[in-house]
PDB file of N, CA and C in Angstrom:
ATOM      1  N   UNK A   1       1.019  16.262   1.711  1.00  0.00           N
ATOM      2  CA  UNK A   1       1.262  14.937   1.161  1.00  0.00           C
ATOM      3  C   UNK A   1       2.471  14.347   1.891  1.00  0.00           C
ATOM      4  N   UNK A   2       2.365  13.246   2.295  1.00  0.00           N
ATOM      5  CA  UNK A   2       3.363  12.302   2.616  1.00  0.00           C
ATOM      6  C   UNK A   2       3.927  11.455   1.791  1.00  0.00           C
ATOM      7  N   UNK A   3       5.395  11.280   1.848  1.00  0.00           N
ATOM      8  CA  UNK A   3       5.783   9.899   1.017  1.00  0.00           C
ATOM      9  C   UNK A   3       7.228   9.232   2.095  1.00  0.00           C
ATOM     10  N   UNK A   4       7.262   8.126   1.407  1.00  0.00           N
ATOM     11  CA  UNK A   4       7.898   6.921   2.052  1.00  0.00           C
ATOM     12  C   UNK A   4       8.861   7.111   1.307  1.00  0.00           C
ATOM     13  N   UNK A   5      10.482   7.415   2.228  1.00  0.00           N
ATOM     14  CA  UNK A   5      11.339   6.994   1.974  1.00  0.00           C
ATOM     15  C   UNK A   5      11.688   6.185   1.231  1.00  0.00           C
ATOM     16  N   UNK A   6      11.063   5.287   1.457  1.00  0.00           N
ATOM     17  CA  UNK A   6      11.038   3.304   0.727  1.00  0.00           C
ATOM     18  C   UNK A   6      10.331   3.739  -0.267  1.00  0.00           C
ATOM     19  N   UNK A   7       9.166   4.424  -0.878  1.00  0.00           N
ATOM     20  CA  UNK A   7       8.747   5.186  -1.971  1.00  0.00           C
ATOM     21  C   UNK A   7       9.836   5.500  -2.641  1.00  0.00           C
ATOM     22  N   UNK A   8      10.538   6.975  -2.405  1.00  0.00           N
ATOM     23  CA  UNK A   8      11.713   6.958  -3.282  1.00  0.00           C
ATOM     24  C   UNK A   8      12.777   6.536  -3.834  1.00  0.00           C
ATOM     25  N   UNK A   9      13.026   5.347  -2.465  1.00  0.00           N
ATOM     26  CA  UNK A   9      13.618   4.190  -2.794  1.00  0.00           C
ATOM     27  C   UNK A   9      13.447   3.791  -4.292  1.00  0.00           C
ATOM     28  N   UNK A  10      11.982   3.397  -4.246  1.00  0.00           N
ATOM     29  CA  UNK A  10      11.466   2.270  -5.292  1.00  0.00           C
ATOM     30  C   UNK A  10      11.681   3.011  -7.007  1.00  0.00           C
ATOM     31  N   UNK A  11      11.624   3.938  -6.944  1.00  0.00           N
ATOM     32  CA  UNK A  11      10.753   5.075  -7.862  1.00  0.00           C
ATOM     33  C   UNK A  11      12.568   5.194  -8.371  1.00  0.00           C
ATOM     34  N   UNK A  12      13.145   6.425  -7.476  1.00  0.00           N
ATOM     35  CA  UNK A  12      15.062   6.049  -7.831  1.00  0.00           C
ATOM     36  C   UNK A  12      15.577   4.514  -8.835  1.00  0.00           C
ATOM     37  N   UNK A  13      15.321   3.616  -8.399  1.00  0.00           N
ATOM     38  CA  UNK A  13      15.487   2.239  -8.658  1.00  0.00           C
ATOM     39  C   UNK A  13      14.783   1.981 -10.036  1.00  0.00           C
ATOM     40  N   UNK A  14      13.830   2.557 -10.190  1.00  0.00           N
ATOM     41  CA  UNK A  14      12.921   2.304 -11.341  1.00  0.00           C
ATOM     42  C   UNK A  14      13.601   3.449 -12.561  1.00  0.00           C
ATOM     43  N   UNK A  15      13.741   4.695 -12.125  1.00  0.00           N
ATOM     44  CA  UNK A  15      14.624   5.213 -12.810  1.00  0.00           C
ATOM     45  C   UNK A  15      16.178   4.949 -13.343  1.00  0.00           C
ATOM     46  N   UNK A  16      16.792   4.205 -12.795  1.00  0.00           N
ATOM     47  CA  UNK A  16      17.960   3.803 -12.777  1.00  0.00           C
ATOM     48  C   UNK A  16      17.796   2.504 -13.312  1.00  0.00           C
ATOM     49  N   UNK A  17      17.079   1.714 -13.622  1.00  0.00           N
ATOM     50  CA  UNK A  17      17.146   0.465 -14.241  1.00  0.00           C
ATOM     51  C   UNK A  17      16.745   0.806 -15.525  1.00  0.00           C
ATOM     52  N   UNK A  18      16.030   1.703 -15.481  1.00  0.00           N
ATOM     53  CA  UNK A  18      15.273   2.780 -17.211  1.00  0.00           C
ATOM     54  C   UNK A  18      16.356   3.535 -17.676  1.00  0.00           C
ATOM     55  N   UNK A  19      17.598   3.901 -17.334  1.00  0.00           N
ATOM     56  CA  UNK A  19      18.764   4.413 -17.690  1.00  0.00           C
ATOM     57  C   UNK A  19      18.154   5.789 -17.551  1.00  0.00           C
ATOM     58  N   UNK A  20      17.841   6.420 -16.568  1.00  0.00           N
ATOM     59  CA  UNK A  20      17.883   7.759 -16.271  1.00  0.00           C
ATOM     60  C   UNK A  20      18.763   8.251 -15.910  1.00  0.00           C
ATOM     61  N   UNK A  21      18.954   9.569 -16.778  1.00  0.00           N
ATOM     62  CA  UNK A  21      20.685  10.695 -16.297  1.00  0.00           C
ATOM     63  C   UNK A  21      20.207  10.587 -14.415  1.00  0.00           C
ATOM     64  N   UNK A  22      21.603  10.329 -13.783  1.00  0.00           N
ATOM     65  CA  UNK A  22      21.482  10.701 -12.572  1.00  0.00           C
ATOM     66  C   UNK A  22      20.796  11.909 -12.307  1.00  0.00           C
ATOM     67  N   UNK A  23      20.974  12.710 -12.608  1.00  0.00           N
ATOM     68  CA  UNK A  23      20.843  14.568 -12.280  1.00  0.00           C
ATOM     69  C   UNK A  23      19.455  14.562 -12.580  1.00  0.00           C
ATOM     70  N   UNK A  24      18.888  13.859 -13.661  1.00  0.00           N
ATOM     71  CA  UNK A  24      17.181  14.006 -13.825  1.00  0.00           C
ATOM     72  C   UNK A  24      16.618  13.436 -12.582  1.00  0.00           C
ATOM     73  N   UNK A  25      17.439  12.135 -12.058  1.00  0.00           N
ATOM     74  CA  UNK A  25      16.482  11.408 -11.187  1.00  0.00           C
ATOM     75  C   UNK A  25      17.000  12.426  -9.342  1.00  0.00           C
ATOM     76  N   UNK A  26      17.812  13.246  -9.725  1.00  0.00           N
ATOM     77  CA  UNK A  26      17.932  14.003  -8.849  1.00  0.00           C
ATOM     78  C   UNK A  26      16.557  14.988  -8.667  1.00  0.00           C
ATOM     79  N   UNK A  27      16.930  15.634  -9.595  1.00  0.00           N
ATOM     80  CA  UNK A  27      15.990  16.665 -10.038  1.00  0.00           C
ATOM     81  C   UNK A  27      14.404  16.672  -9.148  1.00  0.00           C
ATOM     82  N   UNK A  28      13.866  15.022 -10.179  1.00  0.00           N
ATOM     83  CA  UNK A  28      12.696  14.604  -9.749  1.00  0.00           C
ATOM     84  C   UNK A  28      12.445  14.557  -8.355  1.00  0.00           C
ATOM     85  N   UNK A  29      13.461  13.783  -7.607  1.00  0.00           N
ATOM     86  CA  UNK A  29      13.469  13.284  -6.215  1.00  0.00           C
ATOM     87  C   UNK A  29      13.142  14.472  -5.235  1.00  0.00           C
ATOM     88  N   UNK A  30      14.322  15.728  -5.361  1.00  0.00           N
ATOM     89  CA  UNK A  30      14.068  16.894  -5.202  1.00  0.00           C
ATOM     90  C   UNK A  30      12.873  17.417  -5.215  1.00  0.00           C
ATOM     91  N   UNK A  31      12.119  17.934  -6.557  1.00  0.00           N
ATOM     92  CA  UNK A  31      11.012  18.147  -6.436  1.00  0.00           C
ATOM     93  C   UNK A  31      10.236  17.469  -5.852  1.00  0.00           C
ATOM     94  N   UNK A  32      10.320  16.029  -5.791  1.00  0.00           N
ATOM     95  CA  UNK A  32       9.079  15.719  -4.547  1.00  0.00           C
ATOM     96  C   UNK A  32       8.883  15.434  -3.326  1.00  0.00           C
ATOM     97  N   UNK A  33      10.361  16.107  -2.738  1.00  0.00           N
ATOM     98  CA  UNK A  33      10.679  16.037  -1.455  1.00  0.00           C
ATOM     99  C   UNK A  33      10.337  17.872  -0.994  1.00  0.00           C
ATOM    100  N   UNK A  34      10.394  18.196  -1.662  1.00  0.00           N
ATOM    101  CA  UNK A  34      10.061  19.793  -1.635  1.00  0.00           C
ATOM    102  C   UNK A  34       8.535  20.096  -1.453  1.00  0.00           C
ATOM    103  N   UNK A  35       8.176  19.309  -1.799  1.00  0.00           N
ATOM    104  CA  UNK A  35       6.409  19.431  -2.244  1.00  0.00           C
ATOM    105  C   UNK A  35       5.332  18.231  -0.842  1.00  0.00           C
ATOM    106  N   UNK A  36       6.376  17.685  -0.767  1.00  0.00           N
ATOM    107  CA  UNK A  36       5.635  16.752   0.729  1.00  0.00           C
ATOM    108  C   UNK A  36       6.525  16.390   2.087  1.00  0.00           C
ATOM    109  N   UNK A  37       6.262  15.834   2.703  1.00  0.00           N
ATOM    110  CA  UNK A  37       6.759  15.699   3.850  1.00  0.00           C
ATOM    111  C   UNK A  37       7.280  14.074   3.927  1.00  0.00           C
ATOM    112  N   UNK A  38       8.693  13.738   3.870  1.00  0.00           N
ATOM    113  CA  UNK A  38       9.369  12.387   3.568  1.00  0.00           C
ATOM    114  C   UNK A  38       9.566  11.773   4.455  1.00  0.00           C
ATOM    115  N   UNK A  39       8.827  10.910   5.023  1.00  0.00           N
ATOM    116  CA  UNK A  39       9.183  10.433   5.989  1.00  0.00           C
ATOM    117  C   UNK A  39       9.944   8.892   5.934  1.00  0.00           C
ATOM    118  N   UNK A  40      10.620   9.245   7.505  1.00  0.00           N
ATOM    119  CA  UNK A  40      11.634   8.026   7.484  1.00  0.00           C
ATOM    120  C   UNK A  40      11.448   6.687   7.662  1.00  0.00           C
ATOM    121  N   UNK A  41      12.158   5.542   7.213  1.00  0.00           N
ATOM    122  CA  UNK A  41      12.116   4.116   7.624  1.00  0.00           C
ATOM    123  C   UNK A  41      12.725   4.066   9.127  1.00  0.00           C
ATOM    124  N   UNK A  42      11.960   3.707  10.106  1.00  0.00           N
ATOM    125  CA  UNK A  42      12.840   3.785  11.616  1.00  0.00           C
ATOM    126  C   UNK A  42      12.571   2.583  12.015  1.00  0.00           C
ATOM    127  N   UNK A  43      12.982   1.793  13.371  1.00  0.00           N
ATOM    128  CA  UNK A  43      12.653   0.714  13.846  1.00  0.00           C
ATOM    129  C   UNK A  43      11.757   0.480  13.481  1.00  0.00           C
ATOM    130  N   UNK A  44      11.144   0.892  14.391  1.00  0.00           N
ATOM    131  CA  UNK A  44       9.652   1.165  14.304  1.00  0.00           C
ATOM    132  C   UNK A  44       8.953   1.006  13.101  1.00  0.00           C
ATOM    133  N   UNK A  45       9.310   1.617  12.519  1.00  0.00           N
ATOM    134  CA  UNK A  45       8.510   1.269  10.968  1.00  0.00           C
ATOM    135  C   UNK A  45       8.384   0.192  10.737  1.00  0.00           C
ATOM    136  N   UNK A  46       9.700  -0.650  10.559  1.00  0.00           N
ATOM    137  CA  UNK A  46      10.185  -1.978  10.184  1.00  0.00           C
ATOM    138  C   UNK A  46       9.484  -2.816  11.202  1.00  0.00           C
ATOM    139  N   UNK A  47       9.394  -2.720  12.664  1.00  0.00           N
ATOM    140  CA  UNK A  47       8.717  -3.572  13.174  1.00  0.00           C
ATOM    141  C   UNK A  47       6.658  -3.340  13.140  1.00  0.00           C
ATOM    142  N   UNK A  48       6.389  -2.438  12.619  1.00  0.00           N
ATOM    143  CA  UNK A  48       4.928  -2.328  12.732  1.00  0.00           C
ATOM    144  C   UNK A  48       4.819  -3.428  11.180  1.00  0.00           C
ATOM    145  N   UNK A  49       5.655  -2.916   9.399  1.00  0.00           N
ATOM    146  CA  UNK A  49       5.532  -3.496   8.713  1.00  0.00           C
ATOM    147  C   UNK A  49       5.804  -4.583   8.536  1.00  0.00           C
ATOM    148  N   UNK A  50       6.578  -5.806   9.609  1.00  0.00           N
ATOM    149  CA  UNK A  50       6.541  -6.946  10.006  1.00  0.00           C
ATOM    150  C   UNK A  50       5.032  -7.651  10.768  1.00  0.00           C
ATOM    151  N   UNK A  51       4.364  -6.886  11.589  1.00  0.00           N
ATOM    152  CA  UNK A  51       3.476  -7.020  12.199  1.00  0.00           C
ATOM    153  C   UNK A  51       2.425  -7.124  10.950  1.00  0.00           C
ATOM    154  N   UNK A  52       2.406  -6.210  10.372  1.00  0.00           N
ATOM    155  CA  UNK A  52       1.313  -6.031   9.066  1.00  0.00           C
ATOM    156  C   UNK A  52       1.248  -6.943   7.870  1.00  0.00           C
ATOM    157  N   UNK A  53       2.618  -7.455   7.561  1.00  0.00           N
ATOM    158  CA  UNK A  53       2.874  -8.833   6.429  1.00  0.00           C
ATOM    159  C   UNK A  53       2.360  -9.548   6.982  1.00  0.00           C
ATOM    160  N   UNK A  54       2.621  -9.773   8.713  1.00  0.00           N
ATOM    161  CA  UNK A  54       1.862 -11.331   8.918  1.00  0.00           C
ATOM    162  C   UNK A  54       0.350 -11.012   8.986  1.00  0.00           C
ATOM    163  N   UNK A  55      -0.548  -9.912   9.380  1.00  0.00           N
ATOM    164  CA  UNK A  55      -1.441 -10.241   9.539  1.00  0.00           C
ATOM    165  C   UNK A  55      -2.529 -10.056   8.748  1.00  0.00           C
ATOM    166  N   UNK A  56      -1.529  -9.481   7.488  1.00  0.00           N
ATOM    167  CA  UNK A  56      -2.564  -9.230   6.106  1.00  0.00           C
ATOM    168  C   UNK A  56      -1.567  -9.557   5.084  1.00  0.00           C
ATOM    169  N   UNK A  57      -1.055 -10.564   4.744  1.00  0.00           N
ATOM    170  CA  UNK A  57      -0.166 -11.417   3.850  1.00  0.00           C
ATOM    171  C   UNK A  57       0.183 -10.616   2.974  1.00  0.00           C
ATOM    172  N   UNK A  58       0.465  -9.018   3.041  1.00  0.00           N
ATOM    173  CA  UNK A  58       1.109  -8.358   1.912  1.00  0.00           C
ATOM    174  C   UNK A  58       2.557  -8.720   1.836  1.00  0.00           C
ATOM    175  N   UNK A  59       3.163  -8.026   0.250  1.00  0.00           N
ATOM    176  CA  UNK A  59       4.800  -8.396   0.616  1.00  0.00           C
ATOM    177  C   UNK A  59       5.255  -7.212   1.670  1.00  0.00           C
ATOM    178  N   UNK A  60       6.784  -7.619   1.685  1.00  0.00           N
ATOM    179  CA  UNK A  60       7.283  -6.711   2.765  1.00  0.00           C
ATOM    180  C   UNK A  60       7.547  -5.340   3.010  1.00  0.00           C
ATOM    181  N   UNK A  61       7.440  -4.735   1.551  1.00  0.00           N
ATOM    182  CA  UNK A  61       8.050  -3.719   0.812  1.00  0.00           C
ATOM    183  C   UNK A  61       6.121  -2.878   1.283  1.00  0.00           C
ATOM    184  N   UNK A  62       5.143  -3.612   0.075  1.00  0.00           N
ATOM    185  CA  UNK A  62       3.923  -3.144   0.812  1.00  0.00           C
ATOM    186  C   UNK A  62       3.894  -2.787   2.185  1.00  0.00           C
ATOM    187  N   UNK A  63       4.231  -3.652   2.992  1.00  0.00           N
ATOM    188  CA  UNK A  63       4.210  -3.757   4.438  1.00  0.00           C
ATOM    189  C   UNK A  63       4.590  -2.380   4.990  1.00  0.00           C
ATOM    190  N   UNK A  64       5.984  -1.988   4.868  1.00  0.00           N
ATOM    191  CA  UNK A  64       6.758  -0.768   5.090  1.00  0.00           C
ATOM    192  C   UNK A  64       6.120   0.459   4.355  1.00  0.00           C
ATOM    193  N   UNK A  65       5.404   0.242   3.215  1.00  0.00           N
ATOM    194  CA  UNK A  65       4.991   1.504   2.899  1.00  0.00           C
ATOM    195  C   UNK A  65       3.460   1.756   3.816  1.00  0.00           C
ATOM    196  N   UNK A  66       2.822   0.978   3.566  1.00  0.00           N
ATOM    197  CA  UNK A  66       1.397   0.806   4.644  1.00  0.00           C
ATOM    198  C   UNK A  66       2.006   1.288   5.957  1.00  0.00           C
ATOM    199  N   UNK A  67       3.062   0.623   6.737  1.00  0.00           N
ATOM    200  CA  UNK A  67       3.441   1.248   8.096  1.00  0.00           C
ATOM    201  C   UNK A  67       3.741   2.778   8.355  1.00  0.00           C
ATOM    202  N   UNK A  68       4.171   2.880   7.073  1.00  0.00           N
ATOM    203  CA  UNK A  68       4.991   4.961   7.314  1.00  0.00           C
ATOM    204  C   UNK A  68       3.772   5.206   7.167  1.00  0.00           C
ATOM    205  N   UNK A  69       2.629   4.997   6.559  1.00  0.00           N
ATOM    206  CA  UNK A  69       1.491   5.762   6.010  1.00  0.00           C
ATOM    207  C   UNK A  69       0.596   5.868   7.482  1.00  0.00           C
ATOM    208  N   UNK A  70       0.683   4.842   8.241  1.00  0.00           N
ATOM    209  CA  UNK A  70      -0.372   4.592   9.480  1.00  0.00           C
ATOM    210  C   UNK A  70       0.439   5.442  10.381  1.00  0.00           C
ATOM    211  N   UNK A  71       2.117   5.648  10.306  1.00  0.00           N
ATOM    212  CA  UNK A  71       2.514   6.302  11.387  1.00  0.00           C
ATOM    213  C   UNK A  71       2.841   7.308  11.085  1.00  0.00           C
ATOM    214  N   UNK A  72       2.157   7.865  10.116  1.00  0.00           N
ATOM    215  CA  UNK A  72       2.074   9.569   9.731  1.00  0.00           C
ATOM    216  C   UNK A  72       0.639   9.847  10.091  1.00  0.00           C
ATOM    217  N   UNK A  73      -0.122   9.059  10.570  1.00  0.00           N
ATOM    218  CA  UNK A  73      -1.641   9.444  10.370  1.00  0.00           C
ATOM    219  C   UNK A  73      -2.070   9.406   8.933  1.00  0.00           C
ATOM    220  N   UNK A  74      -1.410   9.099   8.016  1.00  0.00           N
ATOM    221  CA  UNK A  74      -2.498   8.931   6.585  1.00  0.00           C
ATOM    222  C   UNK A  74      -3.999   8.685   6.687  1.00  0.00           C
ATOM    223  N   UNK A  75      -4.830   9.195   6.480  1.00  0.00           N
ATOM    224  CA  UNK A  75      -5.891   8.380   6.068  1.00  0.00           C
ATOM    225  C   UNK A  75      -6.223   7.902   4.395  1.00  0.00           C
ATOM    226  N   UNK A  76      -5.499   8.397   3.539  1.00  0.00           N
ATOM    227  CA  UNK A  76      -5.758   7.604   2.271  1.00  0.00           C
ATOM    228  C   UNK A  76      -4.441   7.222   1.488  1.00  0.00           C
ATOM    229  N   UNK A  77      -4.249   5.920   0.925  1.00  0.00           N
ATOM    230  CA  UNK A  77      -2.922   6.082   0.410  1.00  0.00           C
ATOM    231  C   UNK A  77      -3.335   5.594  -0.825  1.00  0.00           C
ATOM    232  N   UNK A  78      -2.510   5.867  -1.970  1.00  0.00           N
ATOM    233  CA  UNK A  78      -2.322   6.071  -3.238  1.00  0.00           C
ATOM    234  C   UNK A  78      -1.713   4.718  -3.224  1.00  0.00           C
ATOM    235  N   UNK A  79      -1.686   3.621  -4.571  1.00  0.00           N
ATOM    236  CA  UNK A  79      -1.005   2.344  -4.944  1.00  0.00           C
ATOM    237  C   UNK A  79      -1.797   1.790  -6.176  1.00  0.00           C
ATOM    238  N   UNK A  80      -1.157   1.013  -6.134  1.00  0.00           N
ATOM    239  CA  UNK A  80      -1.949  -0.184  -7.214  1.00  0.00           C
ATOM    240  C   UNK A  80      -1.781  -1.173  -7.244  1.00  0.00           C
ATOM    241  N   UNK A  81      -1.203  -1.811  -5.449  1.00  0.00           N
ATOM    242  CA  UNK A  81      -1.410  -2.702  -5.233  1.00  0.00           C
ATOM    243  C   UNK A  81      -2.215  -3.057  -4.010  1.00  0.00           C
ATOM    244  N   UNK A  82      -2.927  -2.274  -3.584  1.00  0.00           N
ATOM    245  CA  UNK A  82      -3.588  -2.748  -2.892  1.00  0.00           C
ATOM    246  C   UNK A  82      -5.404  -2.199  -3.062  1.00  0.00           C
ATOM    247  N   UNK A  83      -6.341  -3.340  -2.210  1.00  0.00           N
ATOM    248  CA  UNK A  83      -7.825  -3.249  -3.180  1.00  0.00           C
ATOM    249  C   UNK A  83      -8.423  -1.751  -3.329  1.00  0.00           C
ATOM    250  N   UNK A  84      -9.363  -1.160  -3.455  1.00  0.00           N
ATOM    251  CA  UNK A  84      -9.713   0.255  -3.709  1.00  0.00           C
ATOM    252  C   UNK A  84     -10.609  -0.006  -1.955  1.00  0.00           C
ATOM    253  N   UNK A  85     -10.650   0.828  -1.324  1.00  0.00           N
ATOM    254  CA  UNK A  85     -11.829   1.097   0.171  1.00  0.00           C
ATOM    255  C   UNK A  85     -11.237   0.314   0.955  1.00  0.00           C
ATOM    256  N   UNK A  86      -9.958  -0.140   1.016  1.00  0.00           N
ATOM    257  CA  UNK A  86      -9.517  -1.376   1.823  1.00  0.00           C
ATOM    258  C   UNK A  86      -9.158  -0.654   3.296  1.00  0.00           C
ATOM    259  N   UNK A  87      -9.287  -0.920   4.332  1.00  0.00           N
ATOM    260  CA  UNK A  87      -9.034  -0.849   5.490  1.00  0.00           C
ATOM    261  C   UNK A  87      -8.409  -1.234   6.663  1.00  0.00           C
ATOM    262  N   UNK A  88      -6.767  -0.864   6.515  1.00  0.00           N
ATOM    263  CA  UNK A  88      -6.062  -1.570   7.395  1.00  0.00           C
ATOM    264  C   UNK A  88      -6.100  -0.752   8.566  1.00  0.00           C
ATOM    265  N   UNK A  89      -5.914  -1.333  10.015  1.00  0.00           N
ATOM    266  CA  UNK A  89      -5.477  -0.927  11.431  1.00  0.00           C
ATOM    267  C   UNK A  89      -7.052   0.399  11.115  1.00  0.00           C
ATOM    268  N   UNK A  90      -7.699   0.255  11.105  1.00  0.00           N
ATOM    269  CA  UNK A  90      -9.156   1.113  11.473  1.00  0.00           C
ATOM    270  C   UNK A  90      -8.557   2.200  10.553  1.00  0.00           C
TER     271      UNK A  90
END
């Protein structure tokens, strides 16, 4: 399993606005950095998920997570915001 930096980003943030003990949202983060492979936000990322907002009007945040996913080789990604069988970059 892969996840996006910018994933834990989001997820941290969501915990912390929910008043989670730091150390739990440690905890969590931990465990799911242990269990998959985290990959980073790099130029690169940022410039493929610029490329991808414009040419499929997602927001930007979508954008960056869709980009780590294509430049890990993903072939399926997990969300709920985007359609079910959808097919970006082949």
């Amino acid at each position: 399993m892969v996840i996006s930096a910018q994933v834990l980003n989001e997820f941290a943030n969501v915990l912390i606005k929910h008043r989670v003990a730091d150390i739990d949202i440690q905890l969590v983060i931990d465990a799911i950095a242990e269990n998959s492979l985290v990959a980073p936000v790099s130029f690169h990322t940022v410039q493929d998920a610029l490329r991808i907002k414009s040419r499929w009007q997602f927001s930007y945040r979508d954008s960056l997570i869709i980009a780590s996913a294509l430049e890990n080789g993903c072939t399926i990604l997990f969300t709920e915001d985007l359609q079910h069988n959808q097919v970006i970059d082949g």
